[in-house]
N, C-alpha and C. Protein backbone atom coordinates (compact mmCIF):
# COMPACT_ATOMS: atom_id res chain seq x y z
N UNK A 1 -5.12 -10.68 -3.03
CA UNK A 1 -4.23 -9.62 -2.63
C UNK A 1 -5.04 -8.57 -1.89
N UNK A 2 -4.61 -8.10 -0.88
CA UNK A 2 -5.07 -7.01 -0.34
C UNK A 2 -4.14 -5.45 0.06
N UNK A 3 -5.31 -4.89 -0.36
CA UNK A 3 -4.53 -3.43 -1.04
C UNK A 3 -4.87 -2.37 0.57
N UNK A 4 -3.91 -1.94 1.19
CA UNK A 4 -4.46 -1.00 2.33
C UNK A 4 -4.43 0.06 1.78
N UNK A 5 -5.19 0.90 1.93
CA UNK A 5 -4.99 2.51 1.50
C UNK A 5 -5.30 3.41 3.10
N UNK A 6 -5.04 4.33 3.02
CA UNK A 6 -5.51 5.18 4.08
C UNK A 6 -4.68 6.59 4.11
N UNK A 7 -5.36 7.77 5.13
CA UNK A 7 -4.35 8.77 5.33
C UNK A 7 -2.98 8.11 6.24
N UNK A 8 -2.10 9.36 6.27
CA UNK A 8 -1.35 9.56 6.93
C UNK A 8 -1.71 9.38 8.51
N UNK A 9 -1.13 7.78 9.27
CA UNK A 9 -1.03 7.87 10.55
C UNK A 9 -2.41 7.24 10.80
N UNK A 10 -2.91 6.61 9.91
CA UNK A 10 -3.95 5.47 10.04
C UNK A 10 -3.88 4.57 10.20
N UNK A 11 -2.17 4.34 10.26
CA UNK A 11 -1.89 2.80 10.71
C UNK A 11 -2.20 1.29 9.84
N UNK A 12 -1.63 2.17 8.34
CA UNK A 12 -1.36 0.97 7.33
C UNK A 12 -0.16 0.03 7.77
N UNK A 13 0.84 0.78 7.62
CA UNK A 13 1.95 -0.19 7.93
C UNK A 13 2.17 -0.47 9.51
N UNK A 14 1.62 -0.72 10.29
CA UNK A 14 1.14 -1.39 11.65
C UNK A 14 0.10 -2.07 11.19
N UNK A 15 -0.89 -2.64 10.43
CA UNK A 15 -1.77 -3.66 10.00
C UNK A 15 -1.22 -4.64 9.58
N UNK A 16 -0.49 -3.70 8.29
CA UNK A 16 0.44 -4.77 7.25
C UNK A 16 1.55 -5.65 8.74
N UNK A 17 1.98 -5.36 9.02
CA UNK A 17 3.06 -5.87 10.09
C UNK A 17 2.38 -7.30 11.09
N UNK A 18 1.04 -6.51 11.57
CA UNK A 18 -0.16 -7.32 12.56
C UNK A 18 -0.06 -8.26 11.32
N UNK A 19 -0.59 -8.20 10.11
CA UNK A 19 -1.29 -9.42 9.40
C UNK A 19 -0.21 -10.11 8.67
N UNK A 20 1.27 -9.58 8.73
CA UNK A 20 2.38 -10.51 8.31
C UNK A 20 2.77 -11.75 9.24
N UNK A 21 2.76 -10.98 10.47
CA UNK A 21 2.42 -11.45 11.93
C UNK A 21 2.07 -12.55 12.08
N UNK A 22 0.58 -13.00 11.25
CA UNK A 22 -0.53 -13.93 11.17
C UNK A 22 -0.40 -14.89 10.12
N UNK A 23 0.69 -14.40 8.97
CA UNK A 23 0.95 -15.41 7.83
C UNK A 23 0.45 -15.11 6.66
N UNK A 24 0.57 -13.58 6.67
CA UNK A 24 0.37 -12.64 5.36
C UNK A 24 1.70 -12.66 4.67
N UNK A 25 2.00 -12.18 3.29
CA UNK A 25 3.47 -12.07 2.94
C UNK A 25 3.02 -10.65 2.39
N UNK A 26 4.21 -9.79 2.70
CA UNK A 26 4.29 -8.38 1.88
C UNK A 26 4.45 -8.58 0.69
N UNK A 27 3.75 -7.66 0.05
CA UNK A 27 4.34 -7.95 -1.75
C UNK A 27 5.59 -7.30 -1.86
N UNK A 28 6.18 -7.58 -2.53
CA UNK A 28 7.51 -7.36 -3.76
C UNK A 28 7.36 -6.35 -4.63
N UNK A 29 8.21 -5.30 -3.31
CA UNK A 29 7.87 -4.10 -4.39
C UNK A 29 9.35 -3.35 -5.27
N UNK A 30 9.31 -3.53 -5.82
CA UNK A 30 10.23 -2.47 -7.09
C UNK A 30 10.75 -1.38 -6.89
N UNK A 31 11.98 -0.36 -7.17
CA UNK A 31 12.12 0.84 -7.47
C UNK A 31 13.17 1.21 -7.97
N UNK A 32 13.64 2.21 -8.41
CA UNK A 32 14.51 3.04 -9.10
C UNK A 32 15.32 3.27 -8.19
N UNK A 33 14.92 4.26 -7.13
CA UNK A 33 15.53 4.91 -6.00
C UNK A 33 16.82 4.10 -5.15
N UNK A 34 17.64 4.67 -5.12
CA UNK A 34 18.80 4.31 -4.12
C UNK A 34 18.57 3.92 -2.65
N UNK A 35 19.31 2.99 -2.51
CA UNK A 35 18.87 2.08 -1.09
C UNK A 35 19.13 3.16 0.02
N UNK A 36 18.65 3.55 1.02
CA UNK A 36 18.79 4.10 2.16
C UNK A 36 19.61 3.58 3.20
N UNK A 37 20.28 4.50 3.70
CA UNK A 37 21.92 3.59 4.82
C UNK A 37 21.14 2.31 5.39
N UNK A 38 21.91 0.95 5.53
CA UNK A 38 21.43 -0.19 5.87
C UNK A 38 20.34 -0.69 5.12
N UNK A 39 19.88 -0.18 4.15
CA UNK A 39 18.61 -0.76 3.21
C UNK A 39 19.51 -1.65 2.04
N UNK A 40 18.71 -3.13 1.62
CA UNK A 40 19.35 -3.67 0.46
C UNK A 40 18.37 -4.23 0.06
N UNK A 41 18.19 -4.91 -1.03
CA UNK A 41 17.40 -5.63 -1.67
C UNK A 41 16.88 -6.92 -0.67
N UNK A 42 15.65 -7.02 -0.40
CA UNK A 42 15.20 -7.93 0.26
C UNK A 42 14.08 -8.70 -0.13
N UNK A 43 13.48 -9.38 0.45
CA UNK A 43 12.23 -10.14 -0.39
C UNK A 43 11.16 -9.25 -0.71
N UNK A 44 11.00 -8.10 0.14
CA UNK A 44 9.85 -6.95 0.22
C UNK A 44 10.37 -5.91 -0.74
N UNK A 45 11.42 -5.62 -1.13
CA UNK A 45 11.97 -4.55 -1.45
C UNK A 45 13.49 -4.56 -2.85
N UNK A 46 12.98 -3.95 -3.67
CA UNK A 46 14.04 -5.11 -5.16
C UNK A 46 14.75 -3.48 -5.63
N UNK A 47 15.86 -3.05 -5.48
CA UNK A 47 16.24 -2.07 -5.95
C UNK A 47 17.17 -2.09 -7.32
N UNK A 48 16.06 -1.53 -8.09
CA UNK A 48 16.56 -2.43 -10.15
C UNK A 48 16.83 -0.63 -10.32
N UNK A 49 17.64 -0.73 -11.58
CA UNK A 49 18.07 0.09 -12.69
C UNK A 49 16.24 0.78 -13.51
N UNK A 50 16.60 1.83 -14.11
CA UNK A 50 15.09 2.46 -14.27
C UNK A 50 14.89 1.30 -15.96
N UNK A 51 16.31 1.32 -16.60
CA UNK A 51 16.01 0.37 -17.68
C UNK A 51 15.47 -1.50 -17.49
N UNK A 52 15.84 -1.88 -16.12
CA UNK A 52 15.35 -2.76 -15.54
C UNK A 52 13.99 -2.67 -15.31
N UNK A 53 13.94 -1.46 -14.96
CA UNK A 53 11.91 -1.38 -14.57
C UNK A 53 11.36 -1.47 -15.59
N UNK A 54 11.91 -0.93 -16.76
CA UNK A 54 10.65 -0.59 -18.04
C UNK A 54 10.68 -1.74 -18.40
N UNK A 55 11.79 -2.76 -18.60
CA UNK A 55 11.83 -3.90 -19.14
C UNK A 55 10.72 -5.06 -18.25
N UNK A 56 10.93 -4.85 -17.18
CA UNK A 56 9.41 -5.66 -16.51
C UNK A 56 8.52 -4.96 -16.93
N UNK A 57 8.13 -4.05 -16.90
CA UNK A 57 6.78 -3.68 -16.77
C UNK A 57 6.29 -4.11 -18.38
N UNK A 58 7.16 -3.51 -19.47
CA UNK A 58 7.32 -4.59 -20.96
C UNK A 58 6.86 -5.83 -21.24
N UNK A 59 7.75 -6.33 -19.88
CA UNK A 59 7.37 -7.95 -19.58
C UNK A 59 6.21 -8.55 -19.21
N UNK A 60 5.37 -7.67 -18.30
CA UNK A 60 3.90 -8.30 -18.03
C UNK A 60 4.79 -8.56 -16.45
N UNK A 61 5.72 -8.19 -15.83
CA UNK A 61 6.30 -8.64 -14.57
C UNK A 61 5.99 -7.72 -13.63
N UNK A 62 5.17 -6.14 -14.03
CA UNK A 62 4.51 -5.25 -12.89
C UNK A 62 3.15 -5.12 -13.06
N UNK A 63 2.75 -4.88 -11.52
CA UNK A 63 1.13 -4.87 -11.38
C UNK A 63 1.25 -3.14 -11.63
N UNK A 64 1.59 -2.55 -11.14
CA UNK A 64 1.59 -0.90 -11.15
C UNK A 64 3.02 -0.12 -11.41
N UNK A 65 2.97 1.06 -11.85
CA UNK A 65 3.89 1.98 -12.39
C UNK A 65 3.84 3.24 -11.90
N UNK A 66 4.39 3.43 -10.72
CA UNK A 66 4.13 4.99 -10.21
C UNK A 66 5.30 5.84 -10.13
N UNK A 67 5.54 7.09 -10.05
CA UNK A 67 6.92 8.10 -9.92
C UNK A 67 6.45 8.72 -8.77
N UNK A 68 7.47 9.22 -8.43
CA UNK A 68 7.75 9.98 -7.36
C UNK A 68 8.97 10.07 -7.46
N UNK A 69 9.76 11.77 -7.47
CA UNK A 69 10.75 12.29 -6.97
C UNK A 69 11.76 11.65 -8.60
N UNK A 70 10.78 12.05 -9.60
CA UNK A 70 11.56 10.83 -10.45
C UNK A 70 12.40 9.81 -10.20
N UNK A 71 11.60 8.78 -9.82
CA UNK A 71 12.19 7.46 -9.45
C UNK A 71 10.75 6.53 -9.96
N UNK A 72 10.85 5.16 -10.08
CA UNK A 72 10.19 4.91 -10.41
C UNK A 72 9.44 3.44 -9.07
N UNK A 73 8.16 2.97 -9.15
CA UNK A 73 8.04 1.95 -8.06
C UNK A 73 7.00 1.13 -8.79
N UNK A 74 7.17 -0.03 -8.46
CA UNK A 74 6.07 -1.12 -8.90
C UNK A 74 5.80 -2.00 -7.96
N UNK A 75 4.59 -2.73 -7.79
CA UNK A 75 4.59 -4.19 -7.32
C UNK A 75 4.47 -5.28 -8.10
N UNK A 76 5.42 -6.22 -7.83
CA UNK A 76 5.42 -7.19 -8.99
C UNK A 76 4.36 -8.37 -9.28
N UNK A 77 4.43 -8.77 -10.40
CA UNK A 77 2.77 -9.60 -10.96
C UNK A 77 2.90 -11.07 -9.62
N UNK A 78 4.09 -11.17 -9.11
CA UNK A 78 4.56 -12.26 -8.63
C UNK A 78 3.50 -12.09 -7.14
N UNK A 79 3.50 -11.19 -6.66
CA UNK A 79 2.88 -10.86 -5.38
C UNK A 79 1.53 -10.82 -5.27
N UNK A 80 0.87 -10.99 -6.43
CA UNK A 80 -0.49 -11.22 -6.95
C UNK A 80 -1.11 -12.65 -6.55
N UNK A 81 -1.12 -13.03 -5.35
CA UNK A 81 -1.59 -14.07 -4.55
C UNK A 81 -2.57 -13.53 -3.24
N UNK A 82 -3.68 -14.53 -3.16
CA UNK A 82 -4.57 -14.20 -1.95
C UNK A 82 -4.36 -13.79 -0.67
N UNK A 83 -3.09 -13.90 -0.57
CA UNK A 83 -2.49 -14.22 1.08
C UNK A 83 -1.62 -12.84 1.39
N UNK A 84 -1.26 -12.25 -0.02
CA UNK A 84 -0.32 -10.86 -0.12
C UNK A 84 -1.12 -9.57 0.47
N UNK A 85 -0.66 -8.89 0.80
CA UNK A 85 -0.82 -7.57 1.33
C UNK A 85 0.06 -6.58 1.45
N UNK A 86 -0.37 -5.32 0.76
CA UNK A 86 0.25 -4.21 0.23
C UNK A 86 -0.02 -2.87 0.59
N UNK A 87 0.26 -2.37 0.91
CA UNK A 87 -0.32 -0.79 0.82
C UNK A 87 0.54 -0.07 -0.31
N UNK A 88 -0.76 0.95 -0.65
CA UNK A 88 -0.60 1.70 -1.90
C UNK A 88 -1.27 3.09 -1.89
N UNK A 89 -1.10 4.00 -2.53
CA UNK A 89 -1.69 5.32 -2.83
C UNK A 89 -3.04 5.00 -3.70
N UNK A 90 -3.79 5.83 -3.27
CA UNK A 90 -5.71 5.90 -3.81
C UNK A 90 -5.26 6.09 -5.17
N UNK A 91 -4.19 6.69 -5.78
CA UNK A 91 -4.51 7.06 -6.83
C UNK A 91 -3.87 5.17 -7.83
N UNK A 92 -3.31 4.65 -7.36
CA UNK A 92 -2.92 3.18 -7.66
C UNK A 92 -3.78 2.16 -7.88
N UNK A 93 -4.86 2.20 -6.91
CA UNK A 93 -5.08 0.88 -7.23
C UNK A 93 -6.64 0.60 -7.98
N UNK A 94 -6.87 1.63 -8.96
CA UNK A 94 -7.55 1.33 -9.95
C UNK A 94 -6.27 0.73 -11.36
N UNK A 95 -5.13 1.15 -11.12
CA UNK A 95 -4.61 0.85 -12.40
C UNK A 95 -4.07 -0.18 -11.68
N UNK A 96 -3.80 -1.17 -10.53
CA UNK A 96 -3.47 -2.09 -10.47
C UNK A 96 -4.42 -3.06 -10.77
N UNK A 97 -5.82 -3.03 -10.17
CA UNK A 97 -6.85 -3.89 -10.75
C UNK A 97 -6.86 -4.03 -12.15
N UNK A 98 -6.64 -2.63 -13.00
CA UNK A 98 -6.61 -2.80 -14.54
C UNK A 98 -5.04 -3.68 -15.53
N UNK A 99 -4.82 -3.62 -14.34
CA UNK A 99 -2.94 -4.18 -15.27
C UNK A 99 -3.91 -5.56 -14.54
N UNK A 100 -4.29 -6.66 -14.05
CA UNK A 100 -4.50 -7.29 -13.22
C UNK A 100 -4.94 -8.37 -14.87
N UNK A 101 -6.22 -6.91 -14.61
CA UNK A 101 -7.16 -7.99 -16.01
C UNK A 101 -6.69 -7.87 -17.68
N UNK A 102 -5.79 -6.64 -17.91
CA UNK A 102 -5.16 -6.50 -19.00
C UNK A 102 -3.64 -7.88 -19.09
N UNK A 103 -3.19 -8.32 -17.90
CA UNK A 103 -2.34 -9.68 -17.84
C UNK A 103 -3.27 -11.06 -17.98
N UNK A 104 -4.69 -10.42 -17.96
CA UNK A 104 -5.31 -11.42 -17.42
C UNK A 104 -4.71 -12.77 -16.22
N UNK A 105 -4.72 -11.87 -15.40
CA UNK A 105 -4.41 -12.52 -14.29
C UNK A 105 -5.37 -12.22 -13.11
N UNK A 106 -6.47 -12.56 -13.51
CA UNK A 106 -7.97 -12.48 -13.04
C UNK A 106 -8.65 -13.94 -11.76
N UNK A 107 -7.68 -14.43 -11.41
CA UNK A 107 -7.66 -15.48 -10.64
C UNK A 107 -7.82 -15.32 -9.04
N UNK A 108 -6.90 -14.16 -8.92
CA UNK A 108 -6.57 -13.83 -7.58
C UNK A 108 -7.92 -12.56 -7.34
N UNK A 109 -8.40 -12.44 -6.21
CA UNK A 109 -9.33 -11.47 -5.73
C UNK A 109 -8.19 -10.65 -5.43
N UNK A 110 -8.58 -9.07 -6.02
CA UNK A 110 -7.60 -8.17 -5.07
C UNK A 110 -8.81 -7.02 -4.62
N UNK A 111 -8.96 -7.02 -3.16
CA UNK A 111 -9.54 -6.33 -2.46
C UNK A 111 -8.75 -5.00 -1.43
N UNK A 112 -9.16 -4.36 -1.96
CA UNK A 112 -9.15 -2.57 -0.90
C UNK A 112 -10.13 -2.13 0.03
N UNK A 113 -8.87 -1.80 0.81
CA UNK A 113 -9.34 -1.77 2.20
C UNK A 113 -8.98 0.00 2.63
N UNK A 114 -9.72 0.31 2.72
CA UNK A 114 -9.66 1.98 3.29
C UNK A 114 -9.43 2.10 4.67
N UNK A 115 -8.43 2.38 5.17
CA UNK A 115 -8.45 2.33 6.59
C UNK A 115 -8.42 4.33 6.82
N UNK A 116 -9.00 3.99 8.29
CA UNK A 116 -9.14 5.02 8.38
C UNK A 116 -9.47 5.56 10.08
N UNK A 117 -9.05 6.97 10.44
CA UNK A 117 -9.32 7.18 11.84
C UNK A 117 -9.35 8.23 11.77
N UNK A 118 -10.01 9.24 12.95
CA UNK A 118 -10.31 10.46 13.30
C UNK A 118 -9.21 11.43 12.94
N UNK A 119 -9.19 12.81 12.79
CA UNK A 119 -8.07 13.56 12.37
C UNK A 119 -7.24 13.62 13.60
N UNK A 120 -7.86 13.74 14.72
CA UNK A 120 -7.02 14.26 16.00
C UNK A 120 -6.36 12.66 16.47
N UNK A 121 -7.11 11.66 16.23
CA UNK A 121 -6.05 10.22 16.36
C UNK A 121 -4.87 10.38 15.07
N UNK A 122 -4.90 11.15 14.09
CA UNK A 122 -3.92 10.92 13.21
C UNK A 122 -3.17 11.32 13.29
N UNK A 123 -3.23 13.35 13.36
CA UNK A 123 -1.87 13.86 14.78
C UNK A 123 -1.52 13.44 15.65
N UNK A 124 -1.83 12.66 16.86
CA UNK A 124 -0.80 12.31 17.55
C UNK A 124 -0.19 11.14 17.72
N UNK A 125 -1.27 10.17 16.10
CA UNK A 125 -0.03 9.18 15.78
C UNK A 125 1.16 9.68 15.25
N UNK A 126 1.07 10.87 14.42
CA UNK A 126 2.21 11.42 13.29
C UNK A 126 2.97 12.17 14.24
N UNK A 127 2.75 12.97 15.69
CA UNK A 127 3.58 13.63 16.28
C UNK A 127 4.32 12.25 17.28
N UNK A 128 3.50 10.86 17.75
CA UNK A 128 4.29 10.02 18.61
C UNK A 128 5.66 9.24 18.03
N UNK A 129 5.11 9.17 16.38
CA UNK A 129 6.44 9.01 15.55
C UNK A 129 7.45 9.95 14.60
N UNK A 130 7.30 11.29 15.85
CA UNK A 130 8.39 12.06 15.45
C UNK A 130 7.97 12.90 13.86
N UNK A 131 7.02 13.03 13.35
CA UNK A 131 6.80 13.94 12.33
C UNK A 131 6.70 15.37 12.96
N UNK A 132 7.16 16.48 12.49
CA UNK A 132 7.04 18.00 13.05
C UNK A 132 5.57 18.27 12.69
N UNK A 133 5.56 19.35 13.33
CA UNK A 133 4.20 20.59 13.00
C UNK A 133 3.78 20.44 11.55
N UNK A 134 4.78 20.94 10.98
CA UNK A 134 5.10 21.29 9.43
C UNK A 134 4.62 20.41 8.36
N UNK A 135 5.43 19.28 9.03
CA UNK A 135 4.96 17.86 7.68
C UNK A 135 3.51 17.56 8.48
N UNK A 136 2.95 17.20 9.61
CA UNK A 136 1.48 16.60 10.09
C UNK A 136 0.84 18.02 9.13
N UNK A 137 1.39 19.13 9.04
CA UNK A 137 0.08 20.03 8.25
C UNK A 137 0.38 20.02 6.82
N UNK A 138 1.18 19.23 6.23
CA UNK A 138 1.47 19.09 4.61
C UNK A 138 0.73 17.98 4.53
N UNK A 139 0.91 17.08 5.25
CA UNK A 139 -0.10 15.58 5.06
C UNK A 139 -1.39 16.03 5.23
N UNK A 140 -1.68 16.40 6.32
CA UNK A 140 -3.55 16.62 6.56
C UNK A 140 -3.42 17.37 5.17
N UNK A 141 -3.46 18.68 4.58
CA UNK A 141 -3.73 19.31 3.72
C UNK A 141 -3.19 18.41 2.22
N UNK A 142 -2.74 17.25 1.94
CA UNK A 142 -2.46 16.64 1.07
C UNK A 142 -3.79 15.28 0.73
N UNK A 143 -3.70 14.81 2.82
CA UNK A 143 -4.30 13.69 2.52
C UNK A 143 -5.72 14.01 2.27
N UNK A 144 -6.95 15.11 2.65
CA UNK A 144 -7.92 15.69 2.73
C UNK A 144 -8.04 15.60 0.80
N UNK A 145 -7.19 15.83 0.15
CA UNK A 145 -7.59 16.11 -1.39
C UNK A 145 -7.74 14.43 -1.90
N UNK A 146 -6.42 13.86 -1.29
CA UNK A 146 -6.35 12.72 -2.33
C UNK A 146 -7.56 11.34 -1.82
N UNK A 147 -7.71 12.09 -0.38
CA UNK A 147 -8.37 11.02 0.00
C UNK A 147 -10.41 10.89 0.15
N UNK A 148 -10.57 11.95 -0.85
CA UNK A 148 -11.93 12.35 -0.81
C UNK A 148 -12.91 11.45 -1.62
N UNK A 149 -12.59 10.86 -2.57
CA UNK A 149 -12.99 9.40 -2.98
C UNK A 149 -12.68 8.03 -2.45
N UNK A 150 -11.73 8.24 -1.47
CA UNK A 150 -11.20 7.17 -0.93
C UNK A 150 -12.64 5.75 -0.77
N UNK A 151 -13.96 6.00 -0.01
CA UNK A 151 -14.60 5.00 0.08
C UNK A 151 -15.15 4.75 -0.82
N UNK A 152 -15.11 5.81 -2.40
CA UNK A 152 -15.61 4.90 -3.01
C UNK A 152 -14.63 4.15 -4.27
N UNK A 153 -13.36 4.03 -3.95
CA UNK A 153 -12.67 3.44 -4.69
C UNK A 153 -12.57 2.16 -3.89
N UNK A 154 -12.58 2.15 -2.52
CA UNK A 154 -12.20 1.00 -1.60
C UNK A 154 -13.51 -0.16 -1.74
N UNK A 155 -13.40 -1.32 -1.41
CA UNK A 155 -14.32 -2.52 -1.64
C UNK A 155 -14.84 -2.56 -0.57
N UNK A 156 -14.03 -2.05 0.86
CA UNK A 156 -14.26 -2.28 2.42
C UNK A 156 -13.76 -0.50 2.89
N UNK A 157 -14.15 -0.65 3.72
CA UNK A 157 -13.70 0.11 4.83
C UNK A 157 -13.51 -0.21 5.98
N UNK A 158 -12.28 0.23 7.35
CA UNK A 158 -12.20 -0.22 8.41
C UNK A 158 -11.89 1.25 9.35
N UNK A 159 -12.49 1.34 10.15
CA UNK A 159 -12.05 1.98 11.08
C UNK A 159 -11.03 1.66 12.02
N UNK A 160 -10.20 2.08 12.38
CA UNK A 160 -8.54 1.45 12.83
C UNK A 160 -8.61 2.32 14.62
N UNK A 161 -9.16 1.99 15.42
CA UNK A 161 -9.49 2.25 16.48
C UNK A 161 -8.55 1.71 17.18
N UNK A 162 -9.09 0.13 17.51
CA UNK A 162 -7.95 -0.49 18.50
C UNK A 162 -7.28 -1.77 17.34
N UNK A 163 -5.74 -2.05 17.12
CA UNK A 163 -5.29 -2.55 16.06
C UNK A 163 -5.51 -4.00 15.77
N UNK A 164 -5.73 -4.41 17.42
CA UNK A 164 -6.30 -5.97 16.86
C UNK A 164 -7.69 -6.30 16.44
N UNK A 165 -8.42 -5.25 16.73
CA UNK A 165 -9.71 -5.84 16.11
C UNK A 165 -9.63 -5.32 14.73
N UNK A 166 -9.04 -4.36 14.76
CA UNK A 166 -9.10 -4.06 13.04
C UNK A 166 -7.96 -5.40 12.16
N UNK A 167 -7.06 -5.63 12.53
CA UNK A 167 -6.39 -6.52 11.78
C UNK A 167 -7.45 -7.69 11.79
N UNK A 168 -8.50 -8.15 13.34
CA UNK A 168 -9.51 -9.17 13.11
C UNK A 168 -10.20 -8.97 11.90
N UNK A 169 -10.80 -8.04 11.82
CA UNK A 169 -11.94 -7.79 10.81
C UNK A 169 -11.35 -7.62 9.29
N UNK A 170 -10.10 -7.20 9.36
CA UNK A 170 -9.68 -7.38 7.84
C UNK A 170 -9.75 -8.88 7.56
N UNK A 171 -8.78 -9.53 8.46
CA UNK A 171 -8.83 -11.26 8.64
C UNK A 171 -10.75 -11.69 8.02
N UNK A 172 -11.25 -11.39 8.59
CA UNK A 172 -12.43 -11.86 8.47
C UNK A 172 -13.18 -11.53 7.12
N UNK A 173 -12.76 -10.21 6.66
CA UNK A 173 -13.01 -9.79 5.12
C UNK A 173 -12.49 -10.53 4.20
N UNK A 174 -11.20 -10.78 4.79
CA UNK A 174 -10.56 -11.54 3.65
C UNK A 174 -11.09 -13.43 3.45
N UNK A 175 -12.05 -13.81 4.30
CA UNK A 175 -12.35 -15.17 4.35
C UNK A 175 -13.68 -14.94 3.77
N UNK A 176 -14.44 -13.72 3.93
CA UNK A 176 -15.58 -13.79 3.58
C UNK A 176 -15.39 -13.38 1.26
């Protein structure tokens, strides 16, 4: 399994997409939260009851357990294959490695990948996809805290410059 982490506008979910692209599968992720207009339950995306969640996670059926906005999100133990790829928050994926070996489900390598790019490439990825002033300066001043251990929680690091060589070199991490 491979875990992307990065700031805001580093171009996780443009990797994840490149390396689904290539014959990656997204993991199967979980939540509480109400589907968004045109959003439904899909292979990537499972929208359960919060008594549904606790009961997997009970089950040994989630890799992780996070809130936000009280709602709840998981990725499921099912997505725990070599070929999967996920992005997740820095603060996640020490307790996903630990639910990993507490299922003992110690089979699969799950490797983190820190992606990452200059601050001034990250504004005017976040202003080309329509984020305001306001939120690009809630993220920088958010992502700067959470992301200050970032390399040393990550296994790899990538610099996300131009997108195909970085999706190459993840490719290539992941064989090595």
């Amino acid at each position: 399994m491979i875990i992307l982490i990065g700031e805001s506008g580093s171009g996780k979910t443009t990797i994840l997409n490149k390396l689904v692209e290539k014959g990656f599968e997204k993991a199967i992720n979980h939540t509480t939260r109400k589907p968004r207009d045109n959003e439904e339950s899909t292979n990537e995306y499972k929208f359960i009851s919060k008594d549904e969640f606790n009961k997997m996670w009970e089950n040994g059926e989630l890799l992780q357990r996070a809130e936000f906005n009280n709602e709840y999100y998981g990725i499921s133990t099912n997505s725990l294959k070599d070929n999967v790829v996920c992005i997740s928050i820095v603060d996640s994926v020490k307790d996903i490695k630990n639910r990993a070996k507490e299922l003992n489900m110690q089979n699969v390598n799950i490797i983190t990948i820190y992606v990452y790019v200059n601050e001034q490439e990250r504004i005017n990825r976040m202003k080309q996809r329509g984020d305001t002033e306001e939120s690009i300066a809630t993220r920088l001043k958010i992502d700067k805290e959470k992301f200050k251990k970032a390399k040393e929680i990550a296994d790899f690091t990538v610099e996300n410059i131009d997108i195909d060589k970085t999706v190459d070199e993840i490719i290539e991490i992941t064989k090595s």
